[in-house]
PDB file of N, CA and C in Angstrom:
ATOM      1  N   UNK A   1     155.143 147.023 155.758  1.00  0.00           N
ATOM      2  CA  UNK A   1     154.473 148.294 155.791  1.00  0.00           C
ATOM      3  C   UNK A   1     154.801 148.942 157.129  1.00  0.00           C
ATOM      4  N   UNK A   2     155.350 150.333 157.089  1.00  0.00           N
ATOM      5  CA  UNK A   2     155.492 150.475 158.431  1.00  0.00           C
ATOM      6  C   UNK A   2     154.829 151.747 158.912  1.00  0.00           C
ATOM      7  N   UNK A   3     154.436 152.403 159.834  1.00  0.00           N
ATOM      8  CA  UNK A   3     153.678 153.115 160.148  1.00  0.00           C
ATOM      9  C   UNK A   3     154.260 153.316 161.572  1.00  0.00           C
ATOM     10  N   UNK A   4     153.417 154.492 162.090  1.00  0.00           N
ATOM     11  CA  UNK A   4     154.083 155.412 163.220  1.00  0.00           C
ATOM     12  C   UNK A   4     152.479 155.360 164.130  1.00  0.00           C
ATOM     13  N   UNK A   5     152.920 154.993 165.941  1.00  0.00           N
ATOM     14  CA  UNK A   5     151.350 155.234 166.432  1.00  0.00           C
ATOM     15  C   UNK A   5     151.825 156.055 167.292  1.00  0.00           C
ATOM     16  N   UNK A   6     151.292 157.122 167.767  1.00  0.00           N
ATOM     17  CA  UNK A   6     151.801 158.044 168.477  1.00  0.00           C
ATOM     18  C   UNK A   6     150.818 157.674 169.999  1.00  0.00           C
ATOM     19  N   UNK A   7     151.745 157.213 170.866  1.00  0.00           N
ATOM     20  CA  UNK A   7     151.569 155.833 171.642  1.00  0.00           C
ATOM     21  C   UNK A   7     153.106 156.884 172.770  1.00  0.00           C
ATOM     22  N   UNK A   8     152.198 156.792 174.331  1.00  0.00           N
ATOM     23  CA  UNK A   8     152.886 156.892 175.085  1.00  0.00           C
ATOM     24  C   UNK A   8     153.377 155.511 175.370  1.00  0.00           C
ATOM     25  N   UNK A   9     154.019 155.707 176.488  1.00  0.00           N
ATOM     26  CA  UNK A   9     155.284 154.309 176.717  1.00  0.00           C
ATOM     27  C   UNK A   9     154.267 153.265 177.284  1.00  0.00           C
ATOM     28  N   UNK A  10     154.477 151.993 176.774  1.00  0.00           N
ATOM     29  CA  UNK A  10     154.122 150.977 177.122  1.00  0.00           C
ATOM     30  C   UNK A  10     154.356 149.785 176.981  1.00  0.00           C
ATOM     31  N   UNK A  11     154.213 148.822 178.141  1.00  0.00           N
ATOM     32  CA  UNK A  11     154.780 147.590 178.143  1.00  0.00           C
ATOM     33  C   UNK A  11     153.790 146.668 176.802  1.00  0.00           C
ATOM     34  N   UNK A  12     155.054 146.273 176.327  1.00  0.00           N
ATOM     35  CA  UNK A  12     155.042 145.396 174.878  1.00  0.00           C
ATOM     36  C   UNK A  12     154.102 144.473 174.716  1.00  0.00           C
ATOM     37  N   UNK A  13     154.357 143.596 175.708  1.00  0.00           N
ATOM     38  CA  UNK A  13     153.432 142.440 176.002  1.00  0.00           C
ATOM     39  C   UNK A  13     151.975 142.717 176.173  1.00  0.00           C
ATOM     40  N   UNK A  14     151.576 143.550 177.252  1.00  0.00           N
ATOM     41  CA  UNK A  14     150.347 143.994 177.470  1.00  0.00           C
ATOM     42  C   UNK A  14     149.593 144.500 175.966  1.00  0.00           C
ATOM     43  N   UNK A  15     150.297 145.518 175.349  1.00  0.00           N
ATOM     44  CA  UNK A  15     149.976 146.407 174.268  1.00  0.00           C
ATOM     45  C   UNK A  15     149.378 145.600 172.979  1.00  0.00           C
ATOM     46  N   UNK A  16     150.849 144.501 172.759  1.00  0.00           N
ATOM     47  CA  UNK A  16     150.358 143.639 171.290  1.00  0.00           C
ATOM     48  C   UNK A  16     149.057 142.744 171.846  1.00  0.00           C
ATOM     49  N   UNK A  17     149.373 141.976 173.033  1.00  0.00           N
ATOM     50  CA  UNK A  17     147.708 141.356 173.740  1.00  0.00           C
ATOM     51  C   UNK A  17     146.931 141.925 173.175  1.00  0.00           C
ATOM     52  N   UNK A  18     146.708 143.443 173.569  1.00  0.00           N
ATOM     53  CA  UNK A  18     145.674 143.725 173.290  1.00  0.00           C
ATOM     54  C   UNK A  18     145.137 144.231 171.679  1.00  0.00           C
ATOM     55  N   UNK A  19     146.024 143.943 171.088  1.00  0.00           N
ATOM     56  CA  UNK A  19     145.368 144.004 169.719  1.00  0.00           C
ATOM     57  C   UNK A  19     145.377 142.462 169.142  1.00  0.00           C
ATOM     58  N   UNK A  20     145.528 141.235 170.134  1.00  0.00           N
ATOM     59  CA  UNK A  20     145.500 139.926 169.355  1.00  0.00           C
ATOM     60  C   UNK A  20     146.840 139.756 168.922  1.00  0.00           C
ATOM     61  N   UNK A  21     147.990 140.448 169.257  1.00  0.00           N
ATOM     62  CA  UNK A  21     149.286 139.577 168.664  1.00  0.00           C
ATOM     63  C   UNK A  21     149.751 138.772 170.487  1.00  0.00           C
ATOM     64  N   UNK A  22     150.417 137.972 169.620  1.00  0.00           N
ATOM     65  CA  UNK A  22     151.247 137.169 170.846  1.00  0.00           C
ATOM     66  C   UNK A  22     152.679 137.275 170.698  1.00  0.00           C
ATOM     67  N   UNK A  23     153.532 137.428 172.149  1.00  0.00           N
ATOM     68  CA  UNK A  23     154.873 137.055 170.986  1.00  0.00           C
ATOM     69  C   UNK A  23     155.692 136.192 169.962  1.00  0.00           C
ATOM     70  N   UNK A  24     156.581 136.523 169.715  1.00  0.00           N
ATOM     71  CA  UNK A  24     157.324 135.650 168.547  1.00  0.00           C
ATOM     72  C   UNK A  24     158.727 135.038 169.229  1.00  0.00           C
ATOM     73  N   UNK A  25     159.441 134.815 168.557  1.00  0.00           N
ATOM     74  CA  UNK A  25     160.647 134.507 168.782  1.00  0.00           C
ATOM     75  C   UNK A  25     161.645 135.636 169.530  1.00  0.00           C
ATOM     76  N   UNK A  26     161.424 136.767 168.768  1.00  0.00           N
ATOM     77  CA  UNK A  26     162.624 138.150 169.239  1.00  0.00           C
ATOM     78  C   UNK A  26     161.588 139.059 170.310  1.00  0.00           C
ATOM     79  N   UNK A  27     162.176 139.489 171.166  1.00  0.00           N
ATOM     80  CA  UNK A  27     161.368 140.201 171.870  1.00  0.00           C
ATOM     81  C   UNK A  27     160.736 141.555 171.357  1.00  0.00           C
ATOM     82  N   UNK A  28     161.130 142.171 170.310  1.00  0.00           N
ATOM     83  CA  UNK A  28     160.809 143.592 169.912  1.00  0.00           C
ATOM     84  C   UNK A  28     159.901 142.625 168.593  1.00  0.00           C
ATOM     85  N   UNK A  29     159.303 141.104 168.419  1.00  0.00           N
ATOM     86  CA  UNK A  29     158.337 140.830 167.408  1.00  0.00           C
ATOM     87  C   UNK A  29     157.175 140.382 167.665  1.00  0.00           C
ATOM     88  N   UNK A  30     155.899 140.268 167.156  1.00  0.00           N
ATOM     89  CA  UNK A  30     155.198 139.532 167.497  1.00  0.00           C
ATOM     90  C   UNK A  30     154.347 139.687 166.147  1.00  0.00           C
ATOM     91  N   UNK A  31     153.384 138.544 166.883  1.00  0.00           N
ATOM     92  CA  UNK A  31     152.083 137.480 165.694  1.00  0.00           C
ATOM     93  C   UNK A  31     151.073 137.706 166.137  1.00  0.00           C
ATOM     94  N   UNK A  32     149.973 137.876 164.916  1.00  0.00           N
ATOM     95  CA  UNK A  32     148.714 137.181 165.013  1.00  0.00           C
ATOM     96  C   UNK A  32     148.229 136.598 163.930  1.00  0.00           C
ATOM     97  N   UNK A  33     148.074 134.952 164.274  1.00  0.00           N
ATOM     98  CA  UNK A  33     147.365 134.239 163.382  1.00  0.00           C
ATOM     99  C   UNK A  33     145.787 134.926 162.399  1.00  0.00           C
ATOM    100  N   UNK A  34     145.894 133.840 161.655  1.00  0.00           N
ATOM    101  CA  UNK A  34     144.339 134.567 160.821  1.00  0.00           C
ATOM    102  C   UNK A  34     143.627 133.503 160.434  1.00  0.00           C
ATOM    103  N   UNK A  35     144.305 131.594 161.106  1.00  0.00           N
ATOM    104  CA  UNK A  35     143.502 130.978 161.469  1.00  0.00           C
ATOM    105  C   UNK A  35     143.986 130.199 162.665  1.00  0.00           C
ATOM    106  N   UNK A  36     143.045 128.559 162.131  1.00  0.00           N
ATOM    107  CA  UNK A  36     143.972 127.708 163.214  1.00  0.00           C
ATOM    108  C   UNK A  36     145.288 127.510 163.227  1.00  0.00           C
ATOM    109  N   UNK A  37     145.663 127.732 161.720  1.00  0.00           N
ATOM    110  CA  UNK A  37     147.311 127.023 161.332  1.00  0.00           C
ATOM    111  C   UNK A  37     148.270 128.135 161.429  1.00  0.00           C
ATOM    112  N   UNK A  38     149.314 127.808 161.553  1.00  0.00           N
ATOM    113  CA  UNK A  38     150.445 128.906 162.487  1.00  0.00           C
ATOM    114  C   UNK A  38     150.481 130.182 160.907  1.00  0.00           C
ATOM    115  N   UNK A  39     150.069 129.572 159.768  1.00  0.00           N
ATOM    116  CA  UNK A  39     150.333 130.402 158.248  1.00  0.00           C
ATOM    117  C   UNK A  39     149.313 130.498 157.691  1.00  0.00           C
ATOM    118  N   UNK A  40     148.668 131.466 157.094  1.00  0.00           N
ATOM    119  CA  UNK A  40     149.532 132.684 157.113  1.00  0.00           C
ATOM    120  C   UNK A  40     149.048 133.176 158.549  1.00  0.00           C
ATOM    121  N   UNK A  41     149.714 134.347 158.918  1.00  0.00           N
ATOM    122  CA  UNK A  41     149.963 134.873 159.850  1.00  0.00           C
ATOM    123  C   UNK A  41     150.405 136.565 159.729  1.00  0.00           C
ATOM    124  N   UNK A  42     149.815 137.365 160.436  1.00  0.00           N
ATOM    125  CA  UNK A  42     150.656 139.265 160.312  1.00  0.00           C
ATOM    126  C   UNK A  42     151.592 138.840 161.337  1.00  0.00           C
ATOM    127  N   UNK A  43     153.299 139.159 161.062  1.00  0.00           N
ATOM    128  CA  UNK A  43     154.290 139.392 162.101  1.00  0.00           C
ATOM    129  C   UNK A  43     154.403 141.147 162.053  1.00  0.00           C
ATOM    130  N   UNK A  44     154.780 141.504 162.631  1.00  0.00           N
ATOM    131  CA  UNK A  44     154.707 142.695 163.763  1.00  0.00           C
ATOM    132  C   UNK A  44     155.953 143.166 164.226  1.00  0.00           C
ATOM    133  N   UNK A  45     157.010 144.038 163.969  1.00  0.00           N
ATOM    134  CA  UNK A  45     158.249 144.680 164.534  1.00  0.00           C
ATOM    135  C   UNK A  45     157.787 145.799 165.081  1.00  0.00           C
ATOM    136  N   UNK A  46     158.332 146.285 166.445  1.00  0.00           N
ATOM    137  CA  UNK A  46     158.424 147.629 166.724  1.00  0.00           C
ATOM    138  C   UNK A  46     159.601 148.129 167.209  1.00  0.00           C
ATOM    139  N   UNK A  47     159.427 149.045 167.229  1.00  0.00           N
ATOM    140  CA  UNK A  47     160.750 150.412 167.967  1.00  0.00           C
ATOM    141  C   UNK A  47     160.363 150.968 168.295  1.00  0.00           C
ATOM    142  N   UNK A  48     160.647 151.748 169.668  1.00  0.00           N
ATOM    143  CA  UNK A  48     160.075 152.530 170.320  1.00  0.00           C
ATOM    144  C   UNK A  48     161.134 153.891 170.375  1.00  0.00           C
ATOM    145  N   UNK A  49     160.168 154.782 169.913  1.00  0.00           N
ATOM    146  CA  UNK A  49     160.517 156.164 169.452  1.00  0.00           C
ATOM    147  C   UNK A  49     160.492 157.498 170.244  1.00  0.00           C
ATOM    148  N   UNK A  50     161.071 158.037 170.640  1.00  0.00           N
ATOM    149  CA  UNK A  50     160.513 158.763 171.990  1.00  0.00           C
ATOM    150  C   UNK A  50     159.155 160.110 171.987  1.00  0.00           C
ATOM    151  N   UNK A  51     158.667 159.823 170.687  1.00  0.00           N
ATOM    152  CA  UNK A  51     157.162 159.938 170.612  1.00  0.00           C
ATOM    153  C   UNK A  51     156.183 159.340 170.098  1.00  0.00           C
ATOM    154  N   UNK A  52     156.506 157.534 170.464  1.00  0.00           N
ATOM    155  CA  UNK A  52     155.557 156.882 169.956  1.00  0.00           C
ATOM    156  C   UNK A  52     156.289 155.624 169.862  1.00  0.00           C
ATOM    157  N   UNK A  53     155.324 154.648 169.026  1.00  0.00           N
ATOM    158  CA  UNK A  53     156.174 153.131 168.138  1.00  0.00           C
ATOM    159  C   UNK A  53     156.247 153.589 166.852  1.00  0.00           C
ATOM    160  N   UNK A  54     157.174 153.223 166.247  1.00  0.00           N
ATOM    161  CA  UNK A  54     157.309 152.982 164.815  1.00  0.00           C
ATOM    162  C   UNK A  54     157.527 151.272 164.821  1.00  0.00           C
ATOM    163  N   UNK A  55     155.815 150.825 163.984  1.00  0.00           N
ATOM    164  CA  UNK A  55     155.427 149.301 163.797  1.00  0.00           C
ATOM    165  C   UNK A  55     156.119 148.600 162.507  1.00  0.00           C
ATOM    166  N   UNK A  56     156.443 147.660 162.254  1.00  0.00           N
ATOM    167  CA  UNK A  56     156.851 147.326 160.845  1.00  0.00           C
ATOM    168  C   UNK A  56     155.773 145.996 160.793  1.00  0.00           C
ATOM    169  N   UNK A  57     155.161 146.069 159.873  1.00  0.00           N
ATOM    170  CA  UNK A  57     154.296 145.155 159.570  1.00  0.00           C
ATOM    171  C   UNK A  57     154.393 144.411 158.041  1.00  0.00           C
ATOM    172  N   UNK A  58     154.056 143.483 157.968  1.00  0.00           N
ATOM    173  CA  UNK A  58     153.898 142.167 157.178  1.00  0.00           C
ATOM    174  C   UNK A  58     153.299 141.028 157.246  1.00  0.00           C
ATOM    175  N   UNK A  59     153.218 140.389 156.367  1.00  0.00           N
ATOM    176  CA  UNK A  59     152.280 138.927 156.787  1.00  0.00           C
ATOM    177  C   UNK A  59     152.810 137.864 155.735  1.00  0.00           C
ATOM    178  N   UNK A  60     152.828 136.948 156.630  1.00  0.00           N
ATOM    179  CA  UNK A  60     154.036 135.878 156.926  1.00  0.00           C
ATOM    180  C   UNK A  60     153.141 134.519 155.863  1.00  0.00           C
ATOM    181  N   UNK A  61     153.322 134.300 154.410  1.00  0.00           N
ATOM    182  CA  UNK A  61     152.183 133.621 153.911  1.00  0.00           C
ATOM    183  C   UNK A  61     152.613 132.034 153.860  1.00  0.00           C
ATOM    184  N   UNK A  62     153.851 131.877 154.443  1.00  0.00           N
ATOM    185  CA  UNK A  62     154.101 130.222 154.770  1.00  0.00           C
ATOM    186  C   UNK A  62     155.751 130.032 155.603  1.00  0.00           C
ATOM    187  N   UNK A  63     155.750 129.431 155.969  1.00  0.00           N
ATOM    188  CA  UNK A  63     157.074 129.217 156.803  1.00  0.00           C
ATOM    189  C   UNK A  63     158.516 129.649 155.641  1.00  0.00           C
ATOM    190  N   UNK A  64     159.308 129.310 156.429  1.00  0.00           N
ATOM    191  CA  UNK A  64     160.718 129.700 155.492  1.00  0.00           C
ATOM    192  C   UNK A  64     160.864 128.296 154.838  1.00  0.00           C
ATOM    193  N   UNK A  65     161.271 127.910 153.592  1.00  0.00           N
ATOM    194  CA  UNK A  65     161.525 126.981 152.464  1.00  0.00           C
ATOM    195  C   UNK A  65     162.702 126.483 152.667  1.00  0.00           C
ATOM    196  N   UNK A  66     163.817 126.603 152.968  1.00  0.00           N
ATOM    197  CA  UNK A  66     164.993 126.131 153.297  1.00  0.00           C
ATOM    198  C   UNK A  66     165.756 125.952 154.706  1.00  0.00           C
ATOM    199  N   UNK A  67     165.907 124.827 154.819  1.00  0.00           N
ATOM    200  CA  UNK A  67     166.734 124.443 156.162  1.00  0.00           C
ATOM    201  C   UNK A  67     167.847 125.767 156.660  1.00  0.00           C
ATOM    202  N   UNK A  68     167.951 126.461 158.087  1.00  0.00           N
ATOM    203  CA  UNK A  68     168.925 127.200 157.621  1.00  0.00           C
ATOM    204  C   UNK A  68     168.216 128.686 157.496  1.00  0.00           C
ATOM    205  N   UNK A  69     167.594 129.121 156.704  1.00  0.00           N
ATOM    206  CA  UNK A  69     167.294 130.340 156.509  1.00  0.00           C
ATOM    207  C   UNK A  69     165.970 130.890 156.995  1.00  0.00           C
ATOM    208  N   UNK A  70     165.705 132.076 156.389  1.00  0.00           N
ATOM    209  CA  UNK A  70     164.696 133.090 157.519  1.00  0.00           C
ATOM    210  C   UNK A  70     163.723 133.537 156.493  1.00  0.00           C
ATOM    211  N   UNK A  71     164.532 133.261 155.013  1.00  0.00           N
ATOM    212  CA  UNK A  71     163.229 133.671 153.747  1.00  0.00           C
ATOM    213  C   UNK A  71     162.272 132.850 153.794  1.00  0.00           C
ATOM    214  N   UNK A  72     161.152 133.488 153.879  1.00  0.00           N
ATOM    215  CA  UNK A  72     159.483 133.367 153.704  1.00  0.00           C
ATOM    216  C   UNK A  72     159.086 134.105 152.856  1.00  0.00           C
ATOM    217  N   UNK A  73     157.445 133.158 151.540  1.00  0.00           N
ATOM    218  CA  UNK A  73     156.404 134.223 151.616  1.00  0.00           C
ATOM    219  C   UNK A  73     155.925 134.902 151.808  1.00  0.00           C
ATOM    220  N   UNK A  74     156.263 136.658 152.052  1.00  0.00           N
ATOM    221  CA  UNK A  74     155.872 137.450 152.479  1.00  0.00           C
ATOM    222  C   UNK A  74     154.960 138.772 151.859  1.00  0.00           C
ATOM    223  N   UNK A  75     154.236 139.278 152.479  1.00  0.00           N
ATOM    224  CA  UNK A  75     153.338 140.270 151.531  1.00  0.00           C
ATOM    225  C   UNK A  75     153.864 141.542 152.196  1.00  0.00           C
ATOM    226  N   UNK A  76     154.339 142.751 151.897  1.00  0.00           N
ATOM    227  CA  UNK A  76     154.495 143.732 152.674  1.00  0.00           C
ATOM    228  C   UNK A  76     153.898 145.379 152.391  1.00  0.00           C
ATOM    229  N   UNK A  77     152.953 144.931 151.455  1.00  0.00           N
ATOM    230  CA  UNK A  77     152.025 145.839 151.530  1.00  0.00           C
ATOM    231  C   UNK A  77     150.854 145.365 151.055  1.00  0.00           C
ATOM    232  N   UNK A  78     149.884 146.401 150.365  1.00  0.00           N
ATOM    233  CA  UNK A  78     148.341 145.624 149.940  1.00  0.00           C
ATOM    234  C   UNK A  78     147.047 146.018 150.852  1.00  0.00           C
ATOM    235  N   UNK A  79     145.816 145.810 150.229  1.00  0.00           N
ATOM    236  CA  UNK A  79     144.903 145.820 150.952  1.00  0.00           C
ATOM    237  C   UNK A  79     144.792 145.165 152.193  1.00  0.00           C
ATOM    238  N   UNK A  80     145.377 143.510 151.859  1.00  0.00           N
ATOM    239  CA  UNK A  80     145.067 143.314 153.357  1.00  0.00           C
ATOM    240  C   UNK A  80     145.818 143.951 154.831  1.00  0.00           C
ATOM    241  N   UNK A  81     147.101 144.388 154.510  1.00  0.00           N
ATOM    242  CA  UNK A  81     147.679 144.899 155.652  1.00  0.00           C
ATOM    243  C   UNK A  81     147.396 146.588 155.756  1.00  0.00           C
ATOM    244  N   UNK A  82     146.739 147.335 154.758  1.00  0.00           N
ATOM    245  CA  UNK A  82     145.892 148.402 155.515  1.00  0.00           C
ATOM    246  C   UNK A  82     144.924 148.077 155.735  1.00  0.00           C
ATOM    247  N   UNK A  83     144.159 147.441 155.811  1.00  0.00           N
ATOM    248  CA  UNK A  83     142.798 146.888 156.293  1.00  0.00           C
ATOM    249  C   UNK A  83     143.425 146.759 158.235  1.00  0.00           C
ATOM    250  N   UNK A  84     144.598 145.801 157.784  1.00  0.00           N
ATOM    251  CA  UNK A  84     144.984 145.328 159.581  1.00  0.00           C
ATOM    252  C   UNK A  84     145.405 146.765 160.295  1.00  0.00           C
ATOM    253  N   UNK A  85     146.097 147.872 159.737  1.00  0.00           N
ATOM    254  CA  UNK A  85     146.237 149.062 159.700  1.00  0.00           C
ATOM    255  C   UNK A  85     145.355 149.686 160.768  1.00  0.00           C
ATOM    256  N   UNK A  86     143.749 149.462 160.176  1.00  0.00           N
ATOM    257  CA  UNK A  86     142.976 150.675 160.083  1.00  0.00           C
ATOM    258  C   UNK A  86     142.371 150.102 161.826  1.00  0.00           C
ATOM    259  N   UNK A  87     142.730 148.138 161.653  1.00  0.00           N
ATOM    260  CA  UNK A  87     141.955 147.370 162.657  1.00  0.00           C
ATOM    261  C   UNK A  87     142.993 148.029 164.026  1.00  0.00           C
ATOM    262  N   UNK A  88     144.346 148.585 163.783  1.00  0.00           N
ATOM    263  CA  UNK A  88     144.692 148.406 164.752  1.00  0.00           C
ATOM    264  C   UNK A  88     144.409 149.604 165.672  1.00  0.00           C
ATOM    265  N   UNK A  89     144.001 150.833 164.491  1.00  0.00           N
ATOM    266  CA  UNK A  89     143.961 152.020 164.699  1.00  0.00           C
ATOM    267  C   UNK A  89     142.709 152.567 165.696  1.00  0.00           C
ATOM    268  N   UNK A  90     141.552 151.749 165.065  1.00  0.00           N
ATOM    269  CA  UNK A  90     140.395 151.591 165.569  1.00  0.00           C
ATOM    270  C   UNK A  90     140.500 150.993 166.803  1.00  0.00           C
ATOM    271  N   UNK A  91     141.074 150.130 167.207  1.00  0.00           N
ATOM    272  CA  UNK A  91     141.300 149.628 168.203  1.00  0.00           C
ATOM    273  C   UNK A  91     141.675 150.987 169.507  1.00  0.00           C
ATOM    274  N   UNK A  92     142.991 151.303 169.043  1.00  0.00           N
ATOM    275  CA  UNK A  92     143.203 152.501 169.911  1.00  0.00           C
ATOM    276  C   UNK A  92     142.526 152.935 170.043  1.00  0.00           C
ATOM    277  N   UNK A  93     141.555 153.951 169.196  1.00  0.00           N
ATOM    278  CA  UNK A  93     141.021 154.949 169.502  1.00  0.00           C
ATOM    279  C   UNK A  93     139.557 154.664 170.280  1.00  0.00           C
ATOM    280  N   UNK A  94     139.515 153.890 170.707  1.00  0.00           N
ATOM    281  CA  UNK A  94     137.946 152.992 171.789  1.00  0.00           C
ATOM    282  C   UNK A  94     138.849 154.240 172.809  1.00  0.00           C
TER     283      UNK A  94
END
């Protein structure tokens, strides 16, 4: 699901912190769990747009199945990821 936050410039790290993601593996990704166990999990892409992020969002519903590859269970739209949507939105606007 991807969506646009109209978001002056800011450092990555600080930003996802503060909505509860941590990073991931690639530097332009990051996570936040939704329990103790690393799955499922929302992963998190951005790009930075020169009026804003454009976020790519999904949620990650079990590791990748094959030795080798990057395919996972994934959900990429649905209630639950506008729900995370609305959490992140709300967040900003404090």
């Amino acid at each position: 699901m991807k969506f646009i936050l109209k978001q002056k410039a800011v450092n990555p790290l600080q930003f996802f912190r503060s909505l509860g993601y941590h990073p991931d593996h690639k530097p332009e990704a990051f996570i936040r769990r939704l329990g103790r166990n690393n799955f499922p999990r929302f992963h998190i892409y951005f790009k930075t747009l020169s009026d804003g992020l454009e976020l790519n969002l999904h949620l990650d519903q079990k590791n990748a199945c094959y030795a080798g590859t990057t395919a996972h269970s994934g959900d990429y739209d649905g209630e639950v990821l506008e729900q995370e949507v609305e959490r992140i939105k709300n967040i900003l606007n404090k």
